[in-house]
N, C-alpha and C. Protein backbone atom coordinates (compact mmCIF):
# COMPACT_ATOMS: atom_id res chain seq x y z
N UNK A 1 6.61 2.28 16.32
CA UNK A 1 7.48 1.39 15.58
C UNK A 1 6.78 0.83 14.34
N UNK A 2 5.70 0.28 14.50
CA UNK A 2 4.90 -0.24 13.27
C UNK A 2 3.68 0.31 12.70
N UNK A 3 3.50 0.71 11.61
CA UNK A 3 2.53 1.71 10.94
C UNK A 3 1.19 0.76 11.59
N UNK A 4 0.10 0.79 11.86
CA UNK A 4 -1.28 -0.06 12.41
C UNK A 4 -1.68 -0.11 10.73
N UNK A 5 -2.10 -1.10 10.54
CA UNK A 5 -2.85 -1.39 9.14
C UNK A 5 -4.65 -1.52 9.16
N UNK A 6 -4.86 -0.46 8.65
CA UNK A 6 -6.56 -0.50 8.94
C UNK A 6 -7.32 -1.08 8.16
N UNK A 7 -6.46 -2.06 7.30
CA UNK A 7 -7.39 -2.65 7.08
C UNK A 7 -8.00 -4.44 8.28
N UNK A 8 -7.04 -4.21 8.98
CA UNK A 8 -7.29 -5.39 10.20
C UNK A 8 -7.99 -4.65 11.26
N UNK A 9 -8.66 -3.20 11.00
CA UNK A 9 -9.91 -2.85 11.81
C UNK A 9 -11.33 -3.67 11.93
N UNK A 10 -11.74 -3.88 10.54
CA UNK A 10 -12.93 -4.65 10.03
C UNK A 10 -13.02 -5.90 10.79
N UNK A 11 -11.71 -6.48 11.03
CA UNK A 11 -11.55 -7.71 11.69
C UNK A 11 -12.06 -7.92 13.01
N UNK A 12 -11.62 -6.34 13.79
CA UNK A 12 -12.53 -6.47 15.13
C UNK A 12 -13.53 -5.43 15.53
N UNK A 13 -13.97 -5.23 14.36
CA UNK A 13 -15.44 -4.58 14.62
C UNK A 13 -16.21 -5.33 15.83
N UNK A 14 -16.83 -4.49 16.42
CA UNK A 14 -17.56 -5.42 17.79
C UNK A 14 -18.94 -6.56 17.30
N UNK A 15 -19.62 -6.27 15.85
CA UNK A 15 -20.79 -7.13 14.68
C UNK A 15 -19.62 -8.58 15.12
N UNK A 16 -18.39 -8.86 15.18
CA UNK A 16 -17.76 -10.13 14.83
C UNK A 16 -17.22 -10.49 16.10
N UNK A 17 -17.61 -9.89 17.08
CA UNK A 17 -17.58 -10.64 18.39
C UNK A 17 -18.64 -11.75 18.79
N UNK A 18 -18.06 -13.22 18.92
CA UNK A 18 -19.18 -14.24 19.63
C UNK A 18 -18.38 -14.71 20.17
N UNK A 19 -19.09 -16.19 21.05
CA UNK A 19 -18.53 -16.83 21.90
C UNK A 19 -17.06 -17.31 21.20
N UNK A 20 -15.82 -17.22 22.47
CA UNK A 20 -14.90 -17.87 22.00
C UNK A 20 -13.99 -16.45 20.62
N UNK A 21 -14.87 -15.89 20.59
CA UNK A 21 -14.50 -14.95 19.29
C UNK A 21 -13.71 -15.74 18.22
N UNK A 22 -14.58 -16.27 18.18
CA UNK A 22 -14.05 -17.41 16.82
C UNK A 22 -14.24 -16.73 15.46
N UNK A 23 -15.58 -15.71 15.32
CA UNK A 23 -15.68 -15.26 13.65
C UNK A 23 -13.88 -14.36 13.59
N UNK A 24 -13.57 -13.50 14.59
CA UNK A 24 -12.30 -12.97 14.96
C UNK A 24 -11.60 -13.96 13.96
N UNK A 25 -11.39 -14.69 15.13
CA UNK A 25 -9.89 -15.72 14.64
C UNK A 25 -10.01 -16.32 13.25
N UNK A 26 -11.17 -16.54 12.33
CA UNK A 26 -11.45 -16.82 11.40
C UNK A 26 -11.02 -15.62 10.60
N UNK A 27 -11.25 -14.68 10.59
CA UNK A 27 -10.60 -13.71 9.76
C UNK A 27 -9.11 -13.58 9.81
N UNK A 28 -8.65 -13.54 11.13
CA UNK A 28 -7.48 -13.11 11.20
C UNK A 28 -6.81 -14.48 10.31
N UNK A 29 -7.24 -15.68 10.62
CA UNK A 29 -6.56 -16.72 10.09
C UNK A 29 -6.45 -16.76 8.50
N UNK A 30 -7.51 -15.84 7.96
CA UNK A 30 -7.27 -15.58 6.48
C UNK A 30 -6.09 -14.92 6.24
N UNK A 31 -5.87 -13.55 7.12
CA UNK A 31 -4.32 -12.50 6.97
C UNK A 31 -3.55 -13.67 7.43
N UNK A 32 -3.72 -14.73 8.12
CA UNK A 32 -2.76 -15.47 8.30
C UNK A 32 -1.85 -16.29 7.35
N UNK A 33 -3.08 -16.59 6.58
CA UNK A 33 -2.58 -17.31 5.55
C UNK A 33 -1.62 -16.36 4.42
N UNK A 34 -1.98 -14.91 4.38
CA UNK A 34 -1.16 -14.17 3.66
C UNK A 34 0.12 -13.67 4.12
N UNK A 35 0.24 -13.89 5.46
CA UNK A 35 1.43 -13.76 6.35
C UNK A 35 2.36 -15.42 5.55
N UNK A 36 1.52 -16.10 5.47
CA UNK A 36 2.49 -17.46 5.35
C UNK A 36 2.84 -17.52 3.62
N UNK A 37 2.10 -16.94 2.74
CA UNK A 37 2.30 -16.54 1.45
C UNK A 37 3.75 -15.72 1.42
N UNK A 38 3.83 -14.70 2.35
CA UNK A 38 4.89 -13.51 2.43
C UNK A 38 5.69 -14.32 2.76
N UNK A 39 5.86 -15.28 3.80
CA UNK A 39 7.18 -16.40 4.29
C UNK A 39 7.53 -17.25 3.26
N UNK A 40 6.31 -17.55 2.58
CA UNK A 40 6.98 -18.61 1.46
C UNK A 40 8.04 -18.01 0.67
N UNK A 41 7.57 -16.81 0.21
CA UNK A 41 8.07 -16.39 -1.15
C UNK A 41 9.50 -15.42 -0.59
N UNK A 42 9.98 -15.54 0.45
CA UNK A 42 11.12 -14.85 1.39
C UNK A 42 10.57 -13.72 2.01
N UNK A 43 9.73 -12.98 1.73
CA UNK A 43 9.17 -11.77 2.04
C UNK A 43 9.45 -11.59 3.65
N UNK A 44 10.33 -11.79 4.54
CA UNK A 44 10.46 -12.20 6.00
C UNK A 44 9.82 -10.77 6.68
N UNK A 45 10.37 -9.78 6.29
CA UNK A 45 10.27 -8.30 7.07
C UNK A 45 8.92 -8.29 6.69
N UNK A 46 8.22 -8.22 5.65
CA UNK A 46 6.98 -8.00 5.44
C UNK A 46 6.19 -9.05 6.39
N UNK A 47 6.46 -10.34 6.18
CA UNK A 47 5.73 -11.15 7.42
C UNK A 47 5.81 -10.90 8.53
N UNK A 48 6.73 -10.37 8.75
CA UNK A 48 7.15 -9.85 10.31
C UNK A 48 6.04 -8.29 10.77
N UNK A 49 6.08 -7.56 9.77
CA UNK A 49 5.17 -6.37 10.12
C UNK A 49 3.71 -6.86 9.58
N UNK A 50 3.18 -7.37 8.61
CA UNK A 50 2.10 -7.86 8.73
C UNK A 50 1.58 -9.09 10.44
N UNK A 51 2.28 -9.63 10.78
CA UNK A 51 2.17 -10.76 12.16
C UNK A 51 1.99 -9.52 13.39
N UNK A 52 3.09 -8.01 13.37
CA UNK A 52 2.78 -7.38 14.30
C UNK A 52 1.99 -6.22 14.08
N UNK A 53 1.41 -5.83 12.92
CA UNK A 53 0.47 -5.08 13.04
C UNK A 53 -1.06 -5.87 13.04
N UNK A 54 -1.08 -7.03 13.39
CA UNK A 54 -2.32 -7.58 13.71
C UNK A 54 -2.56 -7.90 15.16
N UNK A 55 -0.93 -7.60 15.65
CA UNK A 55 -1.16 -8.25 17.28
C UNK A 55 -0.51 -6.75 18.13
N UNK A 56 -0.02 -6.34 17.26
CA UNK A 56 0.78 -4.59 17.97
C UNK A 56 -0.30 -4.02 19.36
N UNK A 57 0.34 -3.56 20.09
CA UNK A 57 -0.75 -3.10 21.13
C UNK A 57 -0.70 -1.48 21.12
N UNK A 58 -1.57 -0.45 20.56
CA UNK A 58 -1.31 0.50 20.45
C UNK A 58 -1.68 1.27 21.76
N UNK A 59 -1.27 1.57 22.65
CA UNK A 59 -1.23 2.22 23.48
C UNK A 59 -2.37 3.67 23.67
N UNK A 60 -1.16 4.42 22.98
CA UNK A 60 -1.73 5.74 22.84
C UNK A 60 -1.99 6.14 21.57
N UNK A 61 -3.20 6.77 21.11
CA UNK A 61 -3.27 7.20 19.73
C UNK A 61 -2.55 7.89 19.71
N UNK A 62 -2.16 8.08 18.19
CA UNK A 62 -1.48 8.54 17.54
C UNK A 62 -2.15 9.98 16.98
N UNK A 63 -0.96 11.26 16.29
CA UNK A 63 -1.64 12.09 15.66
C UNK A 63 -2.47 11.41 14.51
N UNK A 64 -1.80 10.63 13.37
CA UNK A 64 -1.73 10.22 11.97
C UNK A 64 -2.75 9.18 12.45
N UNK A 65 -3.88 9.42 13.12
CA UNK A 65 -5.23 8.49 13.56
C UNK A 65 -5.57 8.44 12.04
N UNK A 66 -6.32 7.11 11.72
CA UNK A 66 -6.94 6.39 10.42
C UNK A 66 -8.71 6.37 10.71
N UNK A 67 -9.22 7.37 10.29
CA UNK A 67 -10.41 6.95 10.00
C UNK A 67 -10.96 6.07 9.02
N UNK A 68 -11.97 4.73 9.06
CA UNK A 68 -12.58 4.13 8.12
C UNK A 68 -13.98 4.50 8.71
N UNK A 69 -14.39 5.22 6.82
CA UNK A 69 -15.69 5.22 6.93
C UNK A 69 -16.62 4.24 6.60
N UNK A 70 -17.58 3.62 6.87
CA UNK A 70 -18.11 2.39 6.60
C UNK A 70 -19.59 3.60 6.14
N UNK A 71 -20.02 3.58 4.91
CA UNK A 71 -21.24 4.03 4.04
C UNK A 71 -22.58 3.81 4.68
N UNK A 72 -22.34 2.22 4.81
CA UNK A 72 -23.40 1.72 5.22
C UNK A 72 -23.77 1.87 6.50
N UNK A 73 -23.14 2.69 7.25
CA UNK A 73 -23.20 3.10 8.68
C UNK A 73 -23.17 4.48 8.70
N UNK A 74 -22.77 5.50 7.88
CA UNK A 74 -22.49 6.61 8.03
C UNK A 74 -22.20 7.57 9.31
N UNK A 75 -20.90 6.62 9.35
CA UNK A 75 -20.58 6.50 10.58
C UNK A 75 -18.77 6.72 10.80
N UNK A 76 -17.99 7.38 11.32
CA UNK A 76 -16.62 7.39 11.31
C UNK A 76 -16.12 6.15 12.58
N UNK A 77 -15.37 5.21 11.82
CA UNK A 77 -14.93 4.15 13.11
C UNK A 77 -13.38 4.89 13.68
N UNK A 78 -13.34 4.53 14.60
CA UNK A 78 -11.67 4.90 14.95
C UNK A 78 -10.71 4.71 14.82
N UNK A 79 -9.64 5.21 14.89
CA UNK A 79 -8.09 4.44 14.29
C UNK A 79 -8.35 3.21 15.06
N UNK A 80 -7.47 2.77 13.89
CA UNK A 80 -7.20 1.26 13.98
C UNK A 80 -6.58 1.09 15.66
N UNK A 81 -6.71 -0.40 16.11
CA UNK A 81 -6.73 -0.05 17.61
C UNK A 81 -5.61 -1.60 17.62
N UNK A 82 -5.48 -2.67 17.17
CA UNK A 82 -4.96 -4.02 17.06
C UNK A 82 -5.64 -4.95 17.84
N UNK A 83 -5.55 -6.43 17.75
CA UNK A 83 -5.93 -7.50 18.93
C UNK A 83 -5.50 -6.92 20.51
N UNK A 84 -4.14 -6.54 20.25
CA UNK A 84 -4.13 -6.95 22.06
C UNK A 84 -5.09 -5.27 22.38
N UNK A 85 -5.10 -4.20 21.95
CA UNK A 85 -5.87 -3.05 22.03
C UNK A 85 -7.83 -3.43 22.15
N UNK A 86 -7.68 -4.35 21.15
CA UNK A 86 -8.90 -4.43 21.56
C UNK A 86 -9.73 -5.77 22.64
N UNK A 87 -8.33 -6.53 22.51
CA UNK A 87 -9.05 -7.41 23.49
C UNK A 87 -9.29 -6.53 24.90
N UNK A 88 -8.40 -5.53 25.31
CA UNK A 88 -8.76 -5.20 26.69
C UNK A 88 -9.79 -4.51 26.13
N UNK A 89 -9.94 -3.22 25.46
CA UNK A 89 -10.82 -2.30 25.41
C UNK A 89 -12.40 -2.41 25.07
N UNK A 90 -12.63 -3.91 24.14
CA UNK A 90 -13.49 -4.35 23.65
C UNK A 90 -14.31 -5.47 24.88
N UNK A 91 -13.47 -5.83 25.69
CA UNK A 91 -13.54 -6.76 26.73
C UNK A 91 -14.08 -8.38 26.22
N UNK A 92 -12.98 -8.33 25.07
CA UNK A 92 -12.98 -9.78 24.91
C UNK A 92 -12.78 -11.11 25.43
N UNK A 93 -12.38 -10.73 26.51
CA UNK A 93 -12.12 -11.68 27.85
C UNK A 93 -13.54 -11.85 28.61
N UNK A 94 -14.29 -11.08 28.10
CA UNK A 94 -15.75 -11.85 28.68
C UNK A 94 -16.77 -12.66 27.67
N UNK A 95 -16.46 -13.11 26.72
CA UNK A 95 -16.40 -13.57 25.60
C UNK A 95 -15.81 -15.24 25.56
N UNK A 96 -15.24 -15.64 26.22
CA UNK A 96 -14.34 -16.88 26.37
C UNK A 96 -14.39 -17.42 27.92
N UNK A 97 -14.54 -18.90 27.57
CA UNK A 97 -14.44 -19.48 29.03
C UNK A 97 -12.50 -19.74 29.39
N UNK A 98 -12.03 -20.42 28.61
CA UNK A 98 -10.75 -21.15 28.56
C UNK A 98 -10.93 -21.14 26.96
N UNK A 99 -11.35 -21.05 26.16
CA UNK A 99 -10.47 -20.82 24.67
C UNK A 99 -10.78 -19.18 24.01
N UNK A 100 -9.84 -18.87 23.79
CA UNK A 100 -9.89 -17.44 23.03
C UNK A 100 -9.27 -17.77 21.71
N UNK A 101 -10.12 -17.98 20.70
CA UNK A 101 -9.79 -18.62 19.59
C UNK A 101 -8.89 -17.41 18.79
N UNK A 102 -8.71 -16.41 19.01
CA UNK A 102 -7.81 -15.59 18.29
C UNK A 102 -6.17 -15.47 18.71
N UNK A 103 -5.88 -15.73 20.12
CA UNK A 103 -4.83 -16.45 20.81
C UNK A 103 -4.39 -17.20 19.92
N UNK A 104 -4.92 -18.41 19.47
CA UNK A 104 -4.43 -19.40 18.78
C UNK A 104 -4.34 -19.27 17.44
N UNK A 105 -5.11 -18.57 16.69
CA UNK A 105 -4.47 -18.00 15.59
C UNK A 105 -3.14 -17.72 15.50
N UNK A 106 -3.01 -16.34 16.67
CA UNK A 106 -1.63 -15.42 16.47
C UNK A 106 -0.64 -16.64 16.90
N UNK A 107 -0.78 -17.23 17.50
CA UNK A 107 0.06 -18.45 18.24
C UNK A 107 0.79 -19.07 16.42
N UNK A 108 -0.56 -19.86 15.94
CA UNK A 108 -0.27 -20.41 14.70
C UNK A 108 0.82 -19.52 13.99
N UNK A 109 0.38 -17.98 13.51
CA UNK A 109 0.98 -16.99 12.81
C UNK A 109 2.37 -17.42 13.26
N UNK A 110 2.62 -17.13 14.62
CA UNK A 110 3.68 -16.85 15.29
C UNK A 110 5.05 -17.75 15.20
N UNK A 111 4.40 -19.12 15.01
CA UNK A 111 5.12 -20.29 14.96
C UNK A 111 5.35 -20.58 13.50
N UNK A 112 4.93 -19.98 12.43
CA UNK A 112 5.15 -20.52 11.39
C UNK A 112 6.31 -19.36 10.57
N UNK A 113 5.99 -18.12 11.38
CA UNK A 113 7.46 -17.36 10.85
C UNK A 113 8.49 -18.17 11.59
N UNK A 114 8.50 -18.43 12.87
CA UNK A 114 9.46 -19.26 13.42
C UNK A 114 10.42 -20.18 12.94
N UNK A 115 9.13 -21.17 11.75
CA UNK A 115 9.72 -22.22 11.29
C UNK A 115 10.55 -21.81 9.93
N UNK A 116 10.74 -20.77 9.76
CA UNK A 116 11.48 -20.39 8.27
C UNK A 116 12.52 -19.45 9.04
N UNK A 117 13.75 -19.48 8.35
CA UNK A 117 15.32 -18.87 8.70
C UNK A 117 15.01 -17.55 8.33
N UNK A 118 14.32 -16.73 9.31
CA UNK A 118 14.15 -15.22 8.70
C UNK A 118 16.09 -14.35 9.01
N UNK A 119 15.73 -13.66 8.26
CA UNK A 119 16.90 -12.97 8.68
C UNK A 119 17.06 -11.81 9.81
N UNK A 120 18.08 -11.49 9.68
CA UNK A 120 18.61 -10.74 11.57
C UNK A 120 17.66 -9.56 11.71
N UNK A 121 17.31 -8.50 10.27
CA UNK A 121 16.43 -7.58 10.34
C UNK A 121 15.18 -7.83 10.38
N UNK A 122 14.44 -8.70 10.05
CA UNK A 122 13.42 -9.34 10.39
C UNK A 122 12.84 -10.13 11.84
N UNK A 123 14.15 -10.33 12.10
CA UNK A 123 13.84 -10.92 13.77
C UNK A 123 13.97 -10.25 14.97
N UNK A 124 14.90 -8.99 14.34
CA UNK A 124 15.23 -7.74 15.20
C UNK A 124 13.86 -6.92 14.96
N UNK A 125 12.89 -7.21 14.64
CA UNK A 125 11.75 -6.27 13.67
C UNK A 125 10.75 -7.29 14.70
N UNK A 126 10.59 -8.56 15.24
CA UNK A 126 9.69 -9.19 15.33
C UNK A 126 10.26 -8.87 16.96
N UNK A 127 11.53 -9.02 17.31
CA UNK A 127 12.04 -8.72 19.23
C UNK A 127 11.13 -7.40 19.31
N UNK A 128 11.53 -6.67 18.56
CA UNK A 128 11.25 -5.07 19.11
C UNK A 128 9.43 -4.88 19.38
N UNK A 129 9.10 -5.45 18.27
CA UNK A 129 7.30 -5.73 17.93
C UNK A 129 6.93 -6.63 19.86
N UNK A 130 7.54 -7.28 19.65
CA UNK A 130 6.87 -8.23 21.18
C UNK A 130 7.64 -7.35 22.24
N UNK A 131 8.73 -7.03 22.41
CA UNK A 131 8.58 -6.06 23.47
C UNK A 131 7.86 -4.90 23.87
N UNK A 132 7.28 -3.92 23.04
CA UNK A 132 6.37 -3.37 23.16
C UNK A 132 5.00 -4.05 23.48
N UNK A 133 5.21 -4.72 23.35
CA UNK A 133 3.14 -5.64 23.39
C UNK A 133 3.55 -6.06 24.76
N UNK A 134 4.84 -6.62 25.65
CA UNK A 134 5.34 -7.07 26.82
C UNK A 134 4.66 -6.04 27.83
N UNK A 135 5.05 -4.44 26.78
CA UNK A 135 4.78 -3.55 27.83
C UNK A 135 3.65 -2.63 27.72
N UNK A 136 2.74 -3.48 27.26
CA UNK A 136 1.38 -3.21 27.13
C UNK A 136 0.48 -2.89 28.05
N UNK A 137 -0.86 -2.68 28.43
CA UNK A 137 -2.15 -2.91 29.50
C UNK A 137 -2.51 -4.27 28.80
N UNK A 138 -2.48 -4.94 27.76
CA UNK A 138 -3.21 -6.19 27.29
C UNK A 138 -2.32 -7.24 28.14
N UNK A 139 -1.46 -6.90 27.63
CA UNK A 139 0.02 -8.02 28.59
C UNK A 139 -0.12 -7.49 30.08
N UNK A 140 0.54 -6.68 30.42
CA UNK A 140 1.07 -6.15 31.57
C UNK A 140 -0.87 -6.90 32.73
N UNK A 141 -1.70 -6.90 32.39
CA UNK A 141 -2.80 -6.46 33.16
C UNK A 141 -3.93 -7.72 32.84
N UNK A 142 -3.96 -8.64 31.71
CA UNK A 142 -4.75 -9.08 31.24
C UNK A 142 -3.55 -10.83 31.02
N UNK A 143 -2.26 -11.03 30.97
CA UNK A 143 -0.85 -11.67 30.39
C UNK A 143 -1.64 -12.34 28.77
N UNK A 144 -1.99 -11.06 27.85
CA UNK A 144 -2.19 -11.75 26.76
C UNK A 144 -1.41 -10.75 25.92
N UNK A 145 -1.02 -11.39 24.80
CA UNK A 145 -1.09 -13.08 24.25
C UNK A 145 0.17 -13.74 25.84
N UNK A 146 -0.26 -15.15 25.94
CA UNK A 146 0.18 -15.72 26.92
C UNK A 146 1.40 -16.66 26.07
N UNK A 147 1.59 -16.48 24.76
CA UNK A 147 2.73 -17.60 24.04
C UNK A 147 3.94 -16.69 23.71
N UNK A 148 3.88 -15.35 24.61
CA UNK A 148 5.12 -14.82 24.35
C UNK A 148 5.95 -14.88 25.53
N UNK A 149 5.33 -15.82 26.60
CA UNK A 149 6.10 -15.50 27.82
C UNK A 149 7.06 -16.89 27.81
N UNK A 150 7.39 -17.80 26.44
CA UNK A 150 8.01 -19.02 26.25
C UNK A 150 9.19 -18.38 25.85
């Protein structure tokens, strides 16, 4: 349903995992802020696929896999994988006692498209985005993100 955007790979490189995975949520909270740029200015569908290609749970790779090469590593990273993909796979849940500071990011994200009158294709764009992540291994096995079960 939603193209994965690689450039929100960099974001969870495993170098930006610490306690709490706070450097995480610090980045993401930057795309956040450009998610809330896209809401200001009406951009709703675009906020809507920027909010779920940072939280999309990709399941199964895809053919149209995204390599980023990083130079300074000479090294091929893997398609882009998203938060809820990598919280299981990365095992970011051992990382956090009771706060997973990237939770609360997407939470923030989440609530602030909320607060603006998106329109029907945009919200039909944001149902379809969280039902798939519903029927995730991150959700289904792990119940994250835990602010979609409101």
């Amino acid at each position: 349903m939603i193209q994965l955007n690689p450039r929100y790979e960099v974001i969870f490189d495993p170098e930006n995992i610490d306690q709490d995975c706070d450097r995480i949520a610090g980045m993401m909270s930057d795309e956040g802020d450009f998610i809330k740029e896209a809401l200001d200015a009406g951009l709703y569908k675009q906020a809507a696929r920027m909010y779920l290609q940072l939280l999309k749970a990709a399941d199964k790779r895809e053919e149209s896999q995204v390599h980023l090469v990083y130079p300074e590593r000479e090294q091929a990273r893997p398609k882009v994988k998203s938060m809820c993909k990598h919280f299981a796979e990365d095992e970011h849940y051992c990382y956090f006692d009771d706060m997973y500071s990237p939770e609360y990011t997407m939470q923030w994200i989440y609530e602030a498209i909320q607060k603006h009158d998106i329109d029907a294709e945009s919200q039909a764009l944001l149902e379809e985005g969280h039902k798939e992540i519903l029927q995730s291994e991150c959700y289904e096995d792990y119940g994250y993100p835990p602010y979609l079960d409101r």
